[in-house]
Protein backbone atom coordinates (compact mmCIF):
# COMPACT_ATOMS: atom_id res chain seq x y z
CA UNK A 1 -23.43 21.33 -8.43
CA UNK A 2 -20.44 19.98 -10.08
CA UNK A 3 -21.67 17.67 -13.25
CA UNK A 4 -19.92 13.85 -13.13
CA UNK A 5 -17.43 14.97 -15.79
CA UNK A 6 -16.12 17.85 -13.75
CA UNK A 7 -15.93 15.25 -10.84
CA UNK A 8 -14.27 12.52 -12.94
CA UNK A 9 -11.70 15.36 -14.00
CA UNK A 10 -11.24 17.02 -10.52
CA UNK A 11 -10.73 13.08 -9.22
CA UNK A 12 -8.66 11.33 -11.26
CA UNK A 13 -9.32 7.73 -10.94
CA UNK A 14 -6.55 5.35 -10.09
CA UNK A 15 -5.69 2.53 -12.74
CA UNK A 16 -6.14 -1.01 -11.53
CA UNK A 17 -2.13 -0.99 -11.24
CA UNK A 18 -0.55 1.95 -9.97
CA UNK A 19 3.33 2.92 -9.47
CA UNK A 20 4.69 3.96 -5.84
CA UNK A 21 7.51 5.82 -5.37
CA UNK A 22 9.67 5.04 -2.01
CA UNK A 23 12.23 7.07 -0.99
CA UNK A 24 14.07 4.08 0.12
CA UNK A 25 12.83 1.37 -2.58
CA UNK A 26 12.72 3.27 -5.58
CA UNK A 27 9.30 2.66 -7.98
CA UNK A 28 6.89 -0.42 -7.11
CA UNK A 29 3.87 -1.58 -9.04
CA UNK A 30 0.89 -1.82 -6.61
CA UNK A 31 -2.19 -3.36 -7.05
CA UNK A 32 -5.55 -1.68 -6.66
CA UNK A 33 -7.84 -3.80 -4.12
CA UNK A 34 -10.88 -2.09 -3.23
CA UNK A 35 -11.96 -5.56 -1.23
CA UNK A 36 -9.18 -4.92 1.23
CA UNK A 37 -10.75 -3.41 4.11
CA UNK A 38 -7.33 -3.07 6.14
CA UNK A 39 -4.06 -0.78 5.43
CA UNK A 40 -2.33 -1.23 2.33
CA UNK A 41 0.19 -4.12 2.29
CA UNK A 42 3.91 -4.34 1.99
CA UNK A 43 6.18 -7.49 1.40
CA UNK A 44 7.99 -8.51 3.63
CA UNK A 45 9.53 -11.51 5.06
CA UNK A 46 11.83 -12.94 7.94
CA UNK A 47 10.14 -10.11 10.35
CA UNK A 48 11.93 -9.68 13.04
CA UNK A 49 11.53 -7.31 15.94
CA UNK A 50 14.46 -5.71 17.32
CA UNK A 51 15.10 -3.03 19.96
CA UNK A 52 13.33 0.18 20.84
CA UNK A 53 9.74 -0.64 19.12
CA UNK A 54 11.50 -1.56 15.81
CA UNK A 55 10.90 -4.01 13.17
CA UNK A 56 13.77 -5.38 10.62
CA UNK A 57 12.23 -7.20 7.38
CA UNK A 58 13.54 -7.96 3.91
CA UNK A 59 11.77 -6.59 1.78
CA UNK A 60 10.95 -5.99 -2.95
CA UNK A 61 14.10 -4.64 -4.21
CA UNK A 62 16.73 -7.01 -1.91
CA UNK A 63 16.55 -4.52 0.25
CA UNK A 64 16.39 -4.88 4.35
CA UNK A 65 14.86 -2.61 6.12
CA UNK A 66 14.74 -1.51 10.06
CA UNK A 67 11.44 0.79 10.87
CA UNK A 68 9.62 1.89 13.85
CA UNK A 69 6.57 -0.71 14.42
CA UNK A 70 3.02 1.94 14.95
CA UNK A 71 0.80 -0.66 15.64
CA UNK A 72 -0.05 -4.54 15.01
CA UNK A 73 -3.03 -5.59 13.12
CA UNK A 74 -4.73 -8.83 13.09
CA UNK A 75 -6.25 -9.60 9.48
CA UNK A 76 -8.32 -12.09 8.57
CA UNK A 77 -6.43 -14.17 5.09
CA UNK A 78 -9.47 -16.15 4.67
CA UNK A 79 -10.61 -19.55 6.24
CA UNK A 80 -10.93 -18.12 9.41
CA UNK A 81 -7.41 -17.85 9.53
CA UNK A 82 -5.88 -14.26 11.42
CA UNK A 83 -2.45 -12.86 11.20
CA UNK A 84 -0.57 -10.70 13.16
CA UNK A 85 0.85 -7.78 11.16
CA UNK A 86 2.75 -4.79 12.06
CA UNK A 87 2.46 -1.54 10.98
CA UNK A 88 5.00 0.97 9.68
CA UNK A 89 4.94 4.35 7.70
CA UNK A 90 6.32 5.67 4.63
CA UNK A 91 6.49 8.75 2.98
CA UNK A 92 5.60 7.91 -0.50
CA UNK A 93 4.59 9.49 -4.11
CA UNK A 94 1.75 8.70 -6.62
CA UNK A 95 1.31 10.28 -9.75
CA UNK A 96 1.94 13.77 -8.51
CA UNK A 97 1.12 14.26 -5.20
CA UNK A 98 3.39 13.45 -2.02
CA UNK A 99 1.93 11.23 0.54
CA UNK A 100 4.01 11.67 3.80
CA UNK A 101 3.13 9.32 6.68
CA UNK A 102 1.16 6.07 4.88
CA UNK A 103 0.72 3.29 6.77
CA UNK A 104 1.18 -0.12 5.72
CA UNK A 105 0.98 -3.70 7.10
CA UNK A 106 4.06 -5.84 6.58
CA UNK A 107 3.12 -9.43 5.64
CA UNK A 108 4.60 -12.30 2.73
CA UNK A 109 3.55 -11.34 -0.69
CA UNK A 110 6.44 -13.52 -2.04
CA UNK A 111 3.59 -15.45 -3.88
CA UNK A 112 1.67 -12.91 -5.28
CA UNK A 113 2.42 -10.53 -8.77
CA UNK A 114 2.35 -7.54 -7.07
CA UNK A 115 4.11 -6.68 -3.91
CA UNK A 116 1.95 -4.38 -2.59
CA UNK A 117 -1.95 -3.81 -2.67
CA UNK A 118 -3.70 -0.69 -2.03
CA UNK A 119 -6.48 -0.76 0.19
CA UNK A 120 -10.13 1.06 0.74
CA UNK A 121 -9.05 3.61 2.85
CA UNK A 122 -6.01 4.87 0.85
CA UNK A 123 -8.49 4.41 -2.58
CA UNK A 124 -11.03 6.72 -0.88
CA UNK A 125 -8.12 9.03 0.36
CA UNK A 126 -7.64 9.64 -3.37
CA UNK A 127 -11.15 10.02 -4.59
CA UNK A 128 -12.25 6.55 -4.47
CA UNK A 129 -12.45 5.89 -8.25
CA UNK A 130 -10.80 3.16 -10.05
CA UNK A 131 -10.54 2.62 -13.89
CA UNK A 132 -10.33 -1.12 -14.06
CA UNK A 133 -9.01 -0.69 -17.51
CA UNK A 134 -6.20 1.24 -16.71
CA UNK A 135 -2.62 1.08 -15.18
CA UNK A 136 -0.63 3.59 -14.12
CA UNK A 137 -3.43 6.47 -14.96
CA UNK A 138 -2.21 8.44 -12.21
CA UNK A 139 1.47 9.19 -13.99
């Protein structure tokens, strides 16, 4: 039986704020949310969906992007209030390790600090600790 220290070191928590690397976008900050039950989140604003299962969105960066649409989600912002999200994939990096195929929901962060938050599922994909005191403990 492995003792919690051997765990801790085998699992390297992730730091409240964590760096992505996008092939397309370069670095982002991204905000740990273990409260966010849904796919991670992505800004991204004047969505617009365009031929052959495709969305087109501007996005951190000034950059505009054109993706393949996997699925819609509805998620609930609060107040009983639902929005209609799609879904694309990227093939990102985090500290070392290469994470092809991660999905994320497209929706306006244009308000908040970071533009993207990382949710439950992709925390417990990568051991499922957090350091609340850290940033960027992953690099």
């Amino acid at each position: 039986m492995k003792s919690f220290k051997q765990f801790f070191e085998a699992n390297k928590p992730l730091g409240l704020v964590e760096t992505l690397h996008f092939q397309n976008l370069g670095p982002i900050e991204a905000k740990v949310d273990s409260g966010n039950g849904a796919y991670n989140v992505l800004h991204g604003q004047n969505i617009q969906e365009v031929a052959d299962g495709q969305i087109s969105f501007d996005t951190v960066n000034g950059e505009t992007l054109t993706m393949p649409t996997e699925e819609y989600i509805d998620i609930n912002i609060g107040s009983g209030n639902i929005e209609t999200r799609p879904v694309v994939k990227f093939d990102i990096k985090i500290g070392d390790r290469s994470l092809p195929d991660t999905k994320f929901s497209i929706g306006d962060r244009s308000s908040n600090e970071y533009k993207i938050l990382l949710g439950k599922d992709f925390i417990e994909h990568l051991g499922g600790l957090i350091d609340v005191g850290a940033e960027n403990n992953l690099d």
